[in-house]
N, C-alpha and C. Protein backbone atom coordinates (compact mmCIF):
# COMPACT_ATOMS: atom_id res chain seq x y z
N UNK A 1 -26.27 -1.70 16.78
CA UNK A 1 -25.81 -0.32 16.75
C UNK A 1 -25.17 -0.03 15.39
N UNK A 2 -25.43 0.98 14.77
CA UNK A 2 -24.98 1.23 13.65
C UNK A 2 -23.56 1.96 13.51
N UNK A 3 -22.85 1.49 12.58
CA UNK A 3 -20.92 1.88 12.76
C UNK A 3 -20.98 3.19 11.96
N UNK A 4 -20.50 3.93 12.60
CA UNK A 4 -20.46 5.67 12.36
C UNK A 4 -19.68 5.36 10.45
N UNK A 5 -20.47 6.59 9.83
CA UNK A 5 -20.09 6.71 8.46
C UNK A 5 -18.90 6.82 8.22
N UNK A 6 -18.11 6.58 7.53
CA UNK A 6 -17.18 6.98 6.66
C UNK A 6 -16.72 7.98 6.27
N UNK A 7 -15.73 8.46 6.35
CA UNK A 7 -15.48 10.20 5.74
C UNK A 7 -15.72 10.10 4.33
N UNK A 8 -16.71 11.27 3.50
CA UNK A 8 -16.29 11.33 2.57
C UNK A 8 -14.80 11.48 1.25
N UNK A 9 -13.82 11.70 2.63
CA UNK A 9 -12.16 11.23 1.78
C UNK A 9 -11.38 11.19 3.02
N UNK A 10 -10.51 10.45 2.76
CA UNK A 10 -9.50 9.89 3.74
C UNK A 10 -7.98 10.04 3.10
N UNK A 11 -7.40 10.52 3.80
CA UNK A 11 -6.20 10.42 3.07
C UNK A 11 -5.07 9.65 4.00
N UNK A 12 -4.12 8.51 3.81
CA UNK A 12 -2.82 8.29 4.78
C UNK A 12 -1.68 8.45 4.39
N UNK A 13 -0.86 9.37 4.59
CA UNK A 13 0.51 10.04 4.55
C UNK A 13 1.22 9.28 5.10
N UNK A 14 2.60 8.28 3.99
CA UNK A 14 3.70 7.65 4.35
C UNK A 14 4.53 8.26 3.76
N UNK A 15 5.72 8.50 5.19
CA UNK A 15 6.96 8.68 4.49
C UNK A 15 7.85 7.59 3.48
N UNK A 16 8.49 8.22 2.21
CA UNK A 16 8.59 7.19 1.33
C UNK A 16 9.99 6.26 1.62
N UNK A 17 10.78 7.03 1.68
CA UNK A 17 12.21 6.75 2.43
C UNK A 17 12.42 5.38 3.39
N UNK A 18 11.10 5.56 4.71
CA UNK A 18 11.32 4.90 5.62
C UNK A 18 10.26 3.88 5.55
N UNK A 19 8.86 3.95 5.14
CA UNK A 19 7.69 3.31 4.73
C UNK A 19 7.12 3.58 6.32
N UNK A 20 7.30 4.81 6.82
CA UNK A 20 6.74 4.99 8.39
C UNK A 20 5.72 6.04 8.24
N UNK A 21 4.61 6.16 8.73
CA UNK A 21 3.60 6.99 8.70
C UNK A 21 3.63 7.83 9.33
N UNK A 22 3.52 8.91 8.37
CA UNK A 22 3.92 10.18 8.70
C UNK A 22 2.70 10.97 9.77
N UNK A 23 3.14 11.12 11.21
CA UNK A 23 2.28 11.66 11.48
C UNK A 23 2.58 13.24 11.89
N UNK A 24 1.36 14.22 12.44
CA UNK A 24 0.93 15.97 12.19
C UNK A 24 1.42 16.51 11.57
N UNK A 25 1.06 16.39 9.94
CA UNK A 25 1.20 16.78 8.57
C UNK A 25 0.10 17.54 8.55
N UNK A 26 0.22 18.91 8.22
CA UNK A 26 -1.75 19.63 7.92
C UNK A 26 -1.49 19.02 6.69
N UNK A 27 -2.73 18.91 6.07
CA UNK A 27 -3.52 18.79 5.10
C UNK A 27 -5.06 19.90 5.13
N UNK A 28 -5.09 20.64 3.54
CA UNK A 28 -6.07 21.23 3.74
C UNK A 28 -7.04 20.68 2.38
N UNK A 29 -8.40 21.04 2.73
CA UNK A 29 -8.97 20.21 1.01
C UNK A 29 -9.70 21.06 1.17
N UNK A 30 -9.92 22.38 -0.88
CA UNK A 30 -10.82 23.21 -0.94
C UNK A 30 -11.78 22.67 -2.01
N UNK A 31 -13.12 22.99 -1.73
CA UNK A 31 -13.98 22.45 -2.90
C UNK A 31 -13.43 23.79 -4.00
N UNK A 32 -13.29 22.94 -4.92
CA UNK A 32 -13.27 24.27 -6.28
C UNK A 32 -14.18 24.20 -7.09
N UNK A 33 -15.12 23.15 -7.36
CA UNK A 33 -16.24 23.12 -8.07
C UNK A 33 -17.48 22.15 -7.60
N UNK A 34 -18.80 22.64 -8.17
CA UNK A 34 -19.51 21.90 -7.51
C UNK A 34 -20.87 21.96 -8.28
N UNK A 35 -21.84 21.20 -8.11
CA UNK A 35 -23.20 21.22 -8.27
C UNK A 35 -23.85 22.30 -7.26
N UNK A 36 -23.64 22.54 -6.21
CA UNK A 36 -24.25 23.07 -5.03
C UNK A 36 -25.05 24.28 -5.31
N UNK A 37 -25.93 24.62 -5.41
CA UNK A 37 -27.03 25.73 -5.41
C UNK A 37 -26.05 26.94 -5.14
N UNK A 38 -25.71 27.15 -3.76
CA UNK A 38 -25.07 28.15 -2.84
C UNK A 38 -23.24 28.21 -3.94
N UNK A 39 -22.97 29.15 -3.92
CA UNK A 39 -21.84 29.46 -4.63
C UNK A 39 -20.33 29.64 -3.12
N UNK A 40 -20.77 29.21 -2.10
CA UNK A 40 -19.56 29.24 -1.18
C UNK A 40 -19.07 28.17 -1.11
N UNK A 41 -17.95 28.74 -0.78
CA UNK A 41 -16.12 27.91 -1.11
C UNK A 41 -16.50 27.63 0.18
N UNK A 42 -15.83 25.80 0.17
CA UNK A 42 -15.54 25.25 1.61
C UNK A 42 -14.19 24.56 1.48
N UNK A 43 -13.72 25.15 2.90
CA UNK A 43 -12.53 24.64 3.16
C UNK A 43 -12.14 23.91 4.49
N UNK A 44 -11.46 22.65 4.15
CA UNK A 44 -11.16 22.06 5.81
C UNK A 44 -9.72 22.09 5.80
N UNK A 45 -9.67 21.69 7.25
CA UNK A 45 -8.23 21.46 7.49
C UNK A 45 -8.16 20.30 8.40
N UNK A 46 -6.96 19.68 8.87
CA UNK A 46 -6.48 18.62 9.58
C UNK A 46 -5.19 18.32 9.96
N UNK A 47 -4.66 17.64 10.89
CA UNK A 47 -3.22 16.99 11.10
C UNK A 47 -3.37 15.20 10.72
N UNK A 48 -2.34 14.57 10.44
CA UNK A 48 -2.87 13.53 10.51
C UNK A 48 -2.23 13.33 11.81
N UNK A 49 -2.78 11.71 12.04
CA UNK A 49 -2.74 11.24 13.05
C UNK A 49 -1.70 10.51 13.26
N UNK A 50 -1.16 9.58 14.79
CA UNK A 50 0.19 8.64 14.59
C UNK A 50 0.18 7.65 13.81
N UNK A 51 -0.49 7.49 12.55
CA UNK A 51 -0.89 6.22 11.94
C UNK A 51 -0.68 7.07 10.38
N UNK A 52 -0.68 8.29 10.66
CA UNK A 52 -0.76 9.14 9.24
C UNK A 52 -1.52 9.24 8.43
N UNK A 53 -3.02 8.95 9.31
CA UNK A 53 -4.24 9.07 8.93
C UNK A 53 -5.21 10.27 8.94
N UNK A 54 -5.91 10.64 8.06
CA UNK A 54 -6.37 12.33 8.76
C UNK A 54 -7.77 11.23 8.06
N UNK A 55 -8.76 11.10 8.60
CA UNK A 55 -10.38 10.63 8.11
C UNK A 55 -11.72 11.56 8.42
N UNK A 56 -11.71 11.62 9.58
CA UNK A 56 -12.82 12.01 10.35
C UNK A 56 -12.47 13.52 10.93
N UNK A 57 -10.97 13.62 11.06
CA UNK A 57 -10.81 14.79 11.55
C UNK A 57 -10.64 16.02 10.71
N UNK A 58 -11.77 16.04 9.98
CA UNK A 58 -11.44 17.28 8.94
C UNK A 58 -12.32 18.22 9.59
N UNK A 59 -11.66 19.64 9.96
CA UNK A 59 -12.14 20.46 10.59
C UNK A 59 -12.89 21.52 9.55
N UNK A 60 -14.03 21.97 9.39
CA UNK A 60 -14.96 23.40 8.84
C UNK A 60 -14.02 24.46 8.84
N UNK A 61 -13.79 25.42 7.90
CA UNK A 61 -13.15 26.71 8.27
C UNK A 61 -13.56 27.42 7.21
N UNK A 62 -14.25 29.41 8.11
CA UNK A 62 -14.67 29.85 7.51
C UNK A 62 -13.74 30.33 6.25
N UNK A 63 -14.10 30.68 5.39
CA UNK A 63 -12.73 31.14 3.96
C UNK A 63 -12.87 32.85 3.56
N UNK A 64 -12.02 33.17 3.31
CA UNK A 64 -11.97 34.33 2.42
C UNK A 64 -11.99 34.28 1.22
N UNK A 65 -12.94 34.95 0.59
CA UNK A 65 -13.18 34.88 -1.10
C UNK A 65 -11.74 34.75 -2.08
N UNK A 66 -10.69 35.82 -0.98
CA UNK A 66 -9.33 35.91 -2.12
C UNK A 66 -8.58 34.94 -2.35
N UNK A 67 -8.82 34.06 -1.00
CA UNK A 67 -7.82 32.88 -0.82
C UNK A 67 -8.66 31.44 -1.47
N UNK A 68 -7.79 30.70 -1.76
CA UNK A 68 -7.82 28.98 -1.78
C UNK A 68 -6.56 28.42 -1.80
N UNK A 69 -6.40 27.33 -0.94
CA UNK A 69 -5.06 26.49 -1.39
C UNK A 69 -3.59 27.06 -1.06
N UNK A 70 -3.97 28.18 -0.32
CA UNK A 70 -2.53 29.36 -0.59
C UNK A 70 -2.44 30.59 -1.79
N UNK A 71 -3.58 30.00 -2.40
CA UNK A 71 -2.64 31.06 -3.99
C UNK A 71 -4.27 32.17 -3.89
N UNK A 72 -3.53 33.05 -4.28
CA UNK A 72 -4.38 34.88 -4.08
C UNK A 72 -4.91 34.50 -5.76
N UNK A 73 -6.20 34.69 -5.47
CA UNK A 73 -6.90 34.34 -6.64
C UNK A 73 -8.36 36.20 -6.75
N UNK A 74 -7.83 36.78 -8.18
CA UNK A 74 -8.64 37.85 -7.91
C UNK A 74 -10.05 37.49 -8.98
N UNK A 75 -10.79 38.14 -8.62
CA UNK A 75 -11.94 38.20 -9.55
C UNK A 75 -13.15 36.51 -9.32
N UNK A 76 -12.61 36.38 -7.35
CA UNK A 76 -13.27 34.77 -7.37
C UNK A 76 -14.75 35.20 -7.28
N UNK A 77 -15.32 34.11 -7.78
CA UNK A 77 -16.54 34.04 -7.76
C UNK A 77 -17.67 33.18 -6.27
N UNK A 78 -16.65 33.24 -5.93
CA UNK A 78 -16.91 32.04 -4.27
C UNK A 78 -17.49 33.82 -3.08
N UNK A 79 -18.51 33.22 -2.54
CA UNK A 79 -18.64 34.29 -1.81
C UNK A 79 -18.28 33.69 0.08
N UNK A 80 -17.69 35.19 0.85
CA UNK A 80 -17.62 34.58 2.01
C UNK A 80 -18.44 33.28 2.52
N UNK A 81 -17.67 32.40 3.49
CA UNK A 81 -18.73 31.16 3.72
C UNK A 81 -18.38 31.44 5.16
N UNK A 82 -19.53 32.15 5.77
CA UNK A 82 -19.06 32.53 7.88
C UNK A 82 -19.86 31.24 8.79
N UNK A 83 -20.76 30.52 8.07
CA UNK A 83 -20.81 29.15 8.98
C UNK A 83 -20.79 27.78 7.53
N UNK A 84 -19.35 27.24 7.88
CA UNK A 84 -19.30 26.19 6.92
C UNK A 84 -19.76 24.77 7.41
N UNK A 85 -20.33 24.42 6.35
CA UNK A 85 -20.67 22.87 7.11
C UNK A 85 -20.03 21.99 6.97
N UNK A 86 -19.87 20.73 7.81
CA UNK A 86 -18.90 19.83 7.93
C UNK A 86 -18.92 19.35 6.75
N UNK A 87 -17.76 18.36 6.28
CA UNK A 87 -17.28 17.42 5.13
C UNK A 87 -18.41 16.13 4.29
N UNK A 88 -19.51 16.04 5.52
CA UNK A 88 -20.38 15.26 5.02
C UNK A 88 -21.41 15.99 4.25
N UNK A 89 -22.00 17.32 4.93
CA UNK A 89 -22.79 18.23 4.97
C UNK A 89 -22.85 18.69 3.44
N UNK A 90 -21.48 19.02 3.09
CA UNK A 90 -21.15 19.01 1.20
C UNK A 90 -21.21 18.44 0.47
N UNK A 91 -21.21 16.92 1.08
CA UNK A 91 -21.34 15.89 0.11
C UNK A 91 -22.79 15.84 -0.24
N UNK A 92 -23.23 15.57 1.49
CA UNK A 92 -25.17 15.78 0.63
C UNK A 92 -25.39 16.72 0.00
N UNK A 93 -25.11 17.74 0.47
CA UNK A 93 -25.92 19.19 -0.33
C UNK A 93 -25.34 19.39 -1.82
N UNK A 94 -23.98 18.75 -2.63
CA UNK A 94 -23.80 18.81 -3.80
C UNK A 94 -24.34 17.67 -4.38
N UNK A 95 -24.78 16.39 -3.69
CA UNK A 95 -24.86 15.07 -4.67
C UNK A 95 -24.75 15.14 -5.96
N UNK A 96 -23.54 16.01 -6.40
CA UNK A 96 -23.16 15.28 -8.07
C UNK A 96 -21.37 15.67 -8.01
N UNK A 97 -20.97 15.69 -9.17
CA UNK A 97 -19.65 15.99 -9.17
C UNK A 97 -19.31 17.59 -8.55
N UNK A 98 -17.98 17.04 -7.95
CA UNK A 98 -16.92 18.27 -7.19
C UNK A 98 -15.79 18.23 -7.08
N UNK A 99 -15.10 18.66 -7.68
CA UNK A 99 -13.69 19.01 -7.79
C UNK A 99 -13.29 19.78 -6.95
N UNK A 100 -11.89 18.93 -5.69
CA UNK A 100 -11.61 19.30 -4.62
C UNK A 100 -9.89 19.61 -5.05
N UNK A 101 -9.37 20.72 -3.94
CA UNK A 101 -7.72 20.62 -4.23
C UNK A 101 -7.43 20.12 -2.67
N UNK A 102 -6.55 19.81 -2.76
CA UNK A 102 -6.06 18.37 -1.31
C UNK A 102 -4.42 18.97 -1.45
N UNK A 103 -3.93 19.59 -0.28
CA UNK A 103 -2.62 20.48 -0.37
C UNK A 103 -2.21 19.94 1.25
N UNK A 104 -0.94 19.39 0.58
CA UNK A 104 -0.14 18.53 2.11
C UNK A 104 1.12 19.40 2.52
N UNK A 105 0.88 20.45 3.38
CA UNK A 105 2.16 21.10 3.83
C UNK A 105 3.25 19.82 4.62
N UNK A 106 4.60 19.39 3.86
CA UNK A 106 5.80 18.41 4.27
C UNK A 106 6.67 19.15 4.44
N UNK A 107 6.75 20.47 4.24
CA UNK A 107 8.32 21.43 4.55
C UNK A 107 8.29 21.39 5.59
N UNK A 108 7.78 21.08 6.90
CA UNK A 108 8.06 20.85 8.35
C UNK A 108 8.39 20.06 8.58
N UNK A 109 8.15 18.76 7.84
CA UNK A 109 8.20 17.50 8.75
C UNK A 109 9.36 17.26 8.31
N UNK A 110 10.00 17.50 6.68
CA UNK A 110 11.11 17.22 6.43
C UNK A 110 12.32 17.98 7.08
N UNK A 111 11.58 19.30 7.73
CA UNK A 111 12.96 19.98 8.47
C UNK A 111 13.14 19.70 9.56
N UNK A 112 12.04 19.08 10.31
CA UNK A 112 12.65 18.39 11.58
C UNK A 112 13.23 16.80 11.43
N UNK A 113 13.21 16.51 9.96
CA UNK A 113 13.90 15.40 10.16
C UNK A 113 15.33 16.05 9.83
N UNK A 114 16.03 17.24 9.75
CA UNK A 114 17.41 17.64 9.53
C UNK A 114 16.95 18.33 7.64
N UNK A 115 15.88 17.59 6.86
CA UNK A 115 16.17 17.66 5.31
C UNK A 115 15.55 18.69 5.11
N UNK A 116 16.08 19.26 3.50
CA UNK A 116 15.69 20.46 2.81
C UNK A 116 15.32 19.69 1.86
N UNK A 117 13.59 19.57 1.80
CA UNK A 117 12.81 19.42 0.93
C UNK A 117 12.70 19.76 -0.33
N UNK A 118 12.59 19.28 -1.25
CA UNK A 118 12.72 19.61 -2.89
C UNK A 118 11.34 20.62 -2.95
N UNK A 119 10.63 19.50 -2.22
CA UNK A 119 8.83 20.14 -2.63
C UNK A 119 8.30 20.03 -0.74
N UNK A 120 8.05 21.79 -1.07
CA UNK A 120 7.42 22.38 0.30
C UNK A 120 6.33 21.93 0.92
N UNK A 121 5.32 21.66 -0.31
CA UNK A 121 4.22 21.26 0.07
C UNK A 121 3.79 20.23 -1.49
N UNK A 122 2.41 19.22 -1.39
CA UNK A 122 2.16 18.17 -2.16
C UNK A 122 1.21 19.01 -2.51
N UNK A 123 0.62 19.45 -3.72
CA UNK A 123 -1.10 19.48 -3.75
C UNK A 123 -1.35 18.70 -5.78
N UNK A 124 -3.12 18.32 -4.87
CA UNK A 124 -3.36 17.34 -6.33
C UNK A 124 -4.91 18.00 -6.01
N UNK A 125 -5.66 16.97 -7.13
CA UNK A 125 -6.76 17.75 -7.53
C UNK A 125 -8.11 16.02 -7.53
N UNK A 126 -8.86 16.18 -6.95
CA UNK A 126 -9.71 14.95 -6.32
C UNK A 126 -11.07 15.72 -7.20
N UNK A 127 -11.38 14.99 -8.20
CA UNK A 127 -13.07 14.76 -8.78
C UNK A 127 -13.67 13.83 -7.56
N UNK A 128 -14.52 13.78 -7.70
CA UNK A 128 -15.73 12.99 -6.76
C UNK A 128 -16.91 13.16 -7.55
N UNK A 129 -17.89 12.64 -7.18
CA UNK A 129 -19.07 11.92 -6.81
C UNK A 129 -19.97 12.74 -5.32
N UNK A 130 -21.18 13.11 -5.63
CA UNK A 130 -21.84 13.25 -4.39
C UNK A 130 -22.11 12.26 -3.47
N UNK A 131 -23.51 12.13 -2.74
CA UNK A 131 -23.60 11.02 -1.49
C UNK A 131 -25.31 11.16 -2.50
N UNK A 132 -25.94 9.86 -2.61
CA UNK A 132 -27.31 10.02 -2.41
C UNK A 132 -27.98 10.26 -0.92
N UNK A 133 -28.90 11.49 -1.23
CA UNK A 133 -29.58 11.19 0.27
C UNK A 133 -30.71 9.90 0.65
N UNK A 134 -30.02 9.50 1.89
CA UNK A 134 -31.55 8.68 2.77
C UNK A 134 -32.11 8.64 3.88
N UNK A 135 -33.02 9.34 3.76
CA UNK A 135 -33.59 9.23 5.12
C UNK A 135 -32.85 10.35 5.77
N UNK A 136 -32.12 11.12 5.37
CA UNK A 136 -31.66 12.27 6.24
C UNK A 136 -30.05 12.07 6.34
N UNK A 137 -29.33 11.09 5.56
CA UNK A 137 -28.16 10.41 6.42
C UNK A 137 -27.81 10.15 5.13
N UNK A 138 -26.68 10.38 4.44
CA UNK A 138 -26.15 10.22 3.01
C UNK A 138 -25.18 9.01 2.93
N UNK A 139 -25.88 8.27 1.86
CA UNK A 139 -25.31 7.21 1.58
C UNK A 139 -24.07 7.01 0.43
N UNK A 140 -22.69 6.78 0.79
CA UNK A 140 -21.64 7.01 -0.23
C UNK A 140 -22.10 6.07 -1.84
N UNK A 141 -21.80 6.95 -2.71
CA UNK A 141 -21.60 6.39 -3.93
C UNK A 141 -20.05 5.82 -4.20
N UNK A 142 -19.43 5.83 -3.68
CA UNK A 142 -17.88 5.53 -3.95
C UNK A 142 -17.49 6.03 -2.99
N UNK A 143 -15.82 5.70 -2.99
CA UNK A 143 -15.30 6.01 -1.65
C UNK A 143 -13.94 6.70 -2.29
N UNK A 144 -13.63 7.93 -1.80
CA UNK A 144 -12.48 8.69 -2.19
C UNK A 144 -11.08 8.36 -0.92
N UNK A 145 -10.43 7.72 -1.33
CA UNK A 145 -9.86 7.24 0.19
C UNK A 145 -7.70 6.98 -0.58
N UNK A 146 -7.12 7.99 -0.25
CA UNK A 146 -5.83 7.88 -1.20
C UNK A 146 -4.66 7.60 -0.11
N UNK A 147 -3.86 6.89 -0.74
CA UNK A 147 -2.52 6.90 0.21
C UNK A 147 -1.05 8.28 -0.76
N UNK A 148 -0.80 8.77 0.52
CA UNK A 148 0.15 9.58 -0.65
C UNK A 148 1.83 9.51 0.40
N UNK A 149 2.52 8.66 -0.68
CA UNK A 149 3.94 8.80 -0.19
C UNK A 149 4.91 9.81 -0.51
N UNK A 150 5.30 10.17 0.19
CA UNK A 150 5.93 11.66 0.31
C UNK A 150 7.62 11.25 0.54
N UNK A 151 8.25 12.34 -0.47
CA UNK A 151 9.98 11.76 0.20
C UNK A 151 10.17 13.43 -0.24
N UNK A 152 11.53 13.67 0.13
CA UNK A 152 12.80 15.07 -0.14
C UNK A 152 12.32 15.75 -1.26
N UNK A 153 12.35 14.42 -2.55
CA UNK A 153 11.96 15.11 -3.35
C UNK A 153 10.96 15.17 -5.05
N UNK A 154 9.98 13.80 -4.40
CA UNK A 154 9.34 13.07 -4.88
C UNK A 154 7.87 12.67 -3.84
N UNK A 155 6.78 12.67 -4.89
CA UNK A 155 5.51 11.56 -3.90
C UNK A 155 5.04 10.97 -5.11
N UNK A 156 3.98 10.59 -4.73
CA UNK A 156 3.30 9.54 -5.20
C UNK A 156 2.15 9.55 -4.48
N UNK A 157 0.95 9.23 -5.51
CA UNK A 157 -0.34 9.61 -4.93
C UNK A 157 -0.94 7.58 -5.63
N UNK A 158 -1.63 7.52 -4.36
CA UNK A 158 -2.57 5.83 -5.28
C UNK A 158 -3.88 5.79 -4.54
N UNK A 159 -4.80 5.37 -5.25
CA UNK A 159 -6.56 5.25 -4.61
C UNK A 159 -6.01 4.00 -4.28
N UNK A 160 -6.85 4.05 -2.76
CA UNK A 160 -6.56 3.21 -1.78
C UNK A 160 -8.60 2.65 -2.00
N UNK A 161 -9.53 3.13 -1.73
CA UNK A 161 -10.78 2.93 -1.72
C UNK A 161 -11.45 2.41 -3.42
């Protein structure tokens, strides 16, 4: 039986303070650039998990041209995307470089731990690599896979893959 693919990115969220894994943190990741024929913006979202893992669970969501990431962007060139395809689906259909933004809302988690967070939210910026296609089923060229430790008022981002 063959072991289900790999997400094209994985991210695991530790709190830095305690070295405990932070778990239902959204995380959202927007493509901002791409090889892709089609000029629509894809965006997912996720919680991580009790392990502070988000992999597989990156959810499709349709986007609005004005938005990415939070920030009101005018004059975008991204047109509505009303059926997005999953996280793998982009990887085949760009197979070359794509520049993703990866934005970790922590102003919750730090306020239910009692703290007032320095930094509301984490966001960084992920180049990649496409997938070659085979046979219908895309085979990773590399693996985008990061651990990011998060504290009050400091993180830290490291390739884990």
């Amino acid at each position: 039986m063959d072991e289900p693919a790999s997400p094209p990115i994985s991210i695991t969220i530790t709190d830095a303070p305690t070295n405990i894994p932070s778990a239902n943190i959204p995380v959202t990741l927007t493509l901002l650039s791409s090889s892709m024929p089609q000029n629509h913006q894809h965006t997912f979202h996720g919680l991580t998990n009790s392990h502070g893992q988000l992999n597989a669970e990156w959810v499709p969501r349709p986007h609005s041209s004005a938005m990415h990431s939070g920030v009101l962007h005018s004059g975008s060139t991204h047109s509505d995307n009303p059926n997005p395809l999953p996280l793998d689906a982009v990887f085949e259909e760009a197979n070359g470089k794509m520049v993703w933004a990866c934005r970790i809302e922590v102003k919750e988690y730090f306020e239910g731990k009692g703290l007032r967070p320095l930094l509301p939210e984490v966001e960084f910026k992920i180049s990649t690599e496409g997938y070659f296609g085979a046979g219908g089923r895309g085979v990773k060229r590399g693996t985008w896979d990061f651990r990011v430790m998060i504290g009050e008022e400091r993180f830290a981002i490291e390739r884990s893959g």
